[in-house]
C-alpha atoms as a PDB file:
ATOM      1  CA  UNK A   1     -17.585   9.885 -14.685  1.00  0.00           C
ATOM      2  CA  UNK A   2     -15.098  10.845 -12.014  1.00  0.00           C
ATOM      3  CA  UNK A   3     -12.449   8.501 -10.246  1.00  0.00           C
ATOM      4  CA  UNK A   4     -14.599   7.042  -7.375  1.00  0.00           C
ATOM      5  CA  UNK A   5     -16.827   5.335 -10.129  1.00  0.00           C
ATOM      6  CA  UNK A   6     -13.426   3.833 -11.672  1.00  0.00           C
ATOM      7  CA  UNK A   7     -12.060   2.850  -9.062  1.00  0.00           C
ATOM      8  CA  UNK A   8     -15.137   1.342  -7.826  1.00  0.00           C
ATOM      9  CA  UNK A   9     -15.540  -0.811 -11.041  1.00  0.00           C
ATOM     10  CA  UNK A  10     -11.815  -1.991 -11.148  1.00  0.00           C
ATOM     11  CA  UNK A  11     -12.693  -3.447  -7.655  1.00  0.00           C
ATOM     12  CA  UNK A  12     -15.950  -5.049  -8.847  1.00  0.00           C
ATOM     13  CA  UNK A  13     -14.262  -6.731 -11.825  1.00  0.00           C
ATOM     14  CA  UNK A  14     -11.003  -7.574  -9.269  1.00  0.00           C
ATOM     15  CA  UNK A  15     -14.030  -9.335  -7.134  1.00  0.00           C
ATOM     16  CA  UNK A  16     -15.182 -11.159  -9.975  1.00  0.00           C
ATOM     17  CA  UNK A  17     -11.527 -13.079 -10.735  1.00  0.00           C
ATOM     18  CA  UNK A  18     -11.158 -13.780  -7.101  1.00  0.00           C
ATOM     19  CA  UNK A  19     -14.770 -15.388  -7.643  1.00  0.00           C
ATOM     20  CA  UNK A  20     -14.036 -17.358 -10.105  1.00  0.00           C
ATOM     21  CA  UNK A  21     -10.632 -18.604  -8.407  1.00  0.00           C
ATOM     22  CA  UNK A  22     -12.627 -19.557  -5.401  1.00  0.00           C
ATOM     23  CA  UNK A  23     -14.826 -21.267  -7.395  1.00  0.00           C
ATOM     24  CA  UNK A  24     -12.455 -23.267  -9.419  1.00  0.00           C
ATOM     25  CA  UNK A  25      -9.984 -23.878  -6.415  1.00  0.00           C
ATOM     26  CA  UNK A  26     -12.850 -24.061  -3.800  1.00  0.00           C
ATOM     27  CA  UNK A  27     -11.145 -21.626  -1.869  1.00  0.00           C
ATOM     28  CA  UNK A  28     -13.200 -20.224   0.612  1.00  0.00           C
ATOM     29  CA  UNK A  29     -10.671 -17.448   1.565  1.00  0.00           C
ATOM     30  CA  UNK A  30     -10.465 -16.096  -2.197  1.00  0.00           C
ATOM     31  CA  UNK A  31     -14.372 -16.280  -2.055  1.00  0.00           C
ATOM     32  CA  UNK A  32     -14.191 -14.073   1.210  1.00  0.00           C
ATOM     33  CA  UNK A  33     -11.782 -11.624  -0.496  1.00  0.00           C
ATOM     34  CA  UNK A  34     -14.083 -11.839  -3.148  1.00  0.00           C
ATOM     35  CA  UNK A  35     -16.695 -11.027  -1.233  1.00  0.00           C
ATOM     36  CA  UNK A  36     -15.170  -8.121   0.630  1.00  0.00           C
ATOM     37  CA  UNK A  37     -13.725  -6.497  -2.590  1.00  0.00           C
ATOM     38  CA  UNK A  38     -17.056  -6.467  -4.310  1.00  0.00           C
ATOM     39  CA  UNK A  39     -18.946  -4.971  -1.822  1.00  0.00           C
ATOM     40  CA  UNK A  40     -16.185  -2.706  -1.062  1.00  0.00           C
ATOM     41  CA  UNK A  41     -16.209  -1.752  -5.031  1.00  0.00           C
ATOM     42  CA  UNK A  42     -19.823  -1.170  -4.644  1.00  0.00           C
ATOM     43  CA  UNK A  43     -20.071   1.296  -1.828  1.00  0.00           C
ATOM     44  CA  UNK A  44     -17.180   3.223  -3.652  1.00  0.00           C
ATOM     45  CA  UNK A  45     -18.658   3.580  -7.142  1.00  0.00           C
ATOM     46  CA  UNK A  46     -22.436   4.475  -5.238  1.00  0.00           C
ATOM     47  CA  UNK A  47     -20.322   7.167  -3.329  1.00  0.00           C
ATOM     48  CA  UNK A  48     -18.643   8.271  -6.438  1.00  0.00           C
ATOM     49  CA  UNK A  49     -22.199   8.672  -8.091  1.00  0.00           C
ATOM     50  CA  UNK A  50     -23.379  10.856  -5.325  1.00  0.00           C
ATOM     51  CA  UNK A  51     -20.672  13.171  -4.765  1.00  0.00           C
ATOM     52  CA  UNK A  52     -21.439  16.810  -6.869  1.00  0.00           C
ATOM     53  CA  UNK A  53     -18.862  18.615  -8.954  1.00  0.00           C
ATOM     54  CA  UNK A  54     -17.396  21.846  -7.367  1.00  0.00           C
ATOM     55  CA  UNK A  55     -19.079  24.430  -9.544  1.00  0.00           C
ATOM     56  CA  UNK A  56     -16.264  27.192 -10.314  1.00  0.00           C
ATOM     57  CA  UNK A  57     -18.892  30.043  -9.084  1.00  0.00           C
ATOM     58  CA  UNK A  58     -18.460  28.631  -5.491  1.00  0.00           C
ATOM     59  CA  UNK A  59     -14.311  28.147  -5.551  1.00  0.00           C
ATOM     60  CA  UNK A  60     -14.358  32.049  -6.735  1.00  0.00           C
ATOM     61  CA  UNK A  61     -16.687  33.036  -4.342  1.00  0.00           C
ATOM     62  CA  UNK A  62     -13.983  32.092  -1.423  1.00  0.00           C
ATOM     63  CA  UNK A  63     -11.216  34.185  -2.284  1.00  0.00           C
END
């Protein structure tokens, strides 16, 4: 698990407070950041999954 897939969760769990807030408070601009941070969470955790490892044969290959 590298740091994009972290990261990516902290937001979607960060999303899920401001949820709840919005839901409590009925706040629609806590359900828009919400919203936002979720999806933004999302992306960031799918990119994290995609993105290879550096294998150490290429970084010696370069010197």
């Amino acid at each position: 698990m590298n740091n994009y897939i972290v990261v990516g969760r902290l937001k979607q769990w960060k999303s899920q407070m401001w949820l709840l807030w919005a839901e409590w408070f009925d706040s629609d601009c806590a359900w828009v950041a919400g919203s936002n941070d979720y999806l933004s969470g999302v992306l960031q955790e799918d990119y994290g999954k995609s993105v290879k490892p550096v294998s150490p044969l290429a970084s010696k290959s370069c010197h």
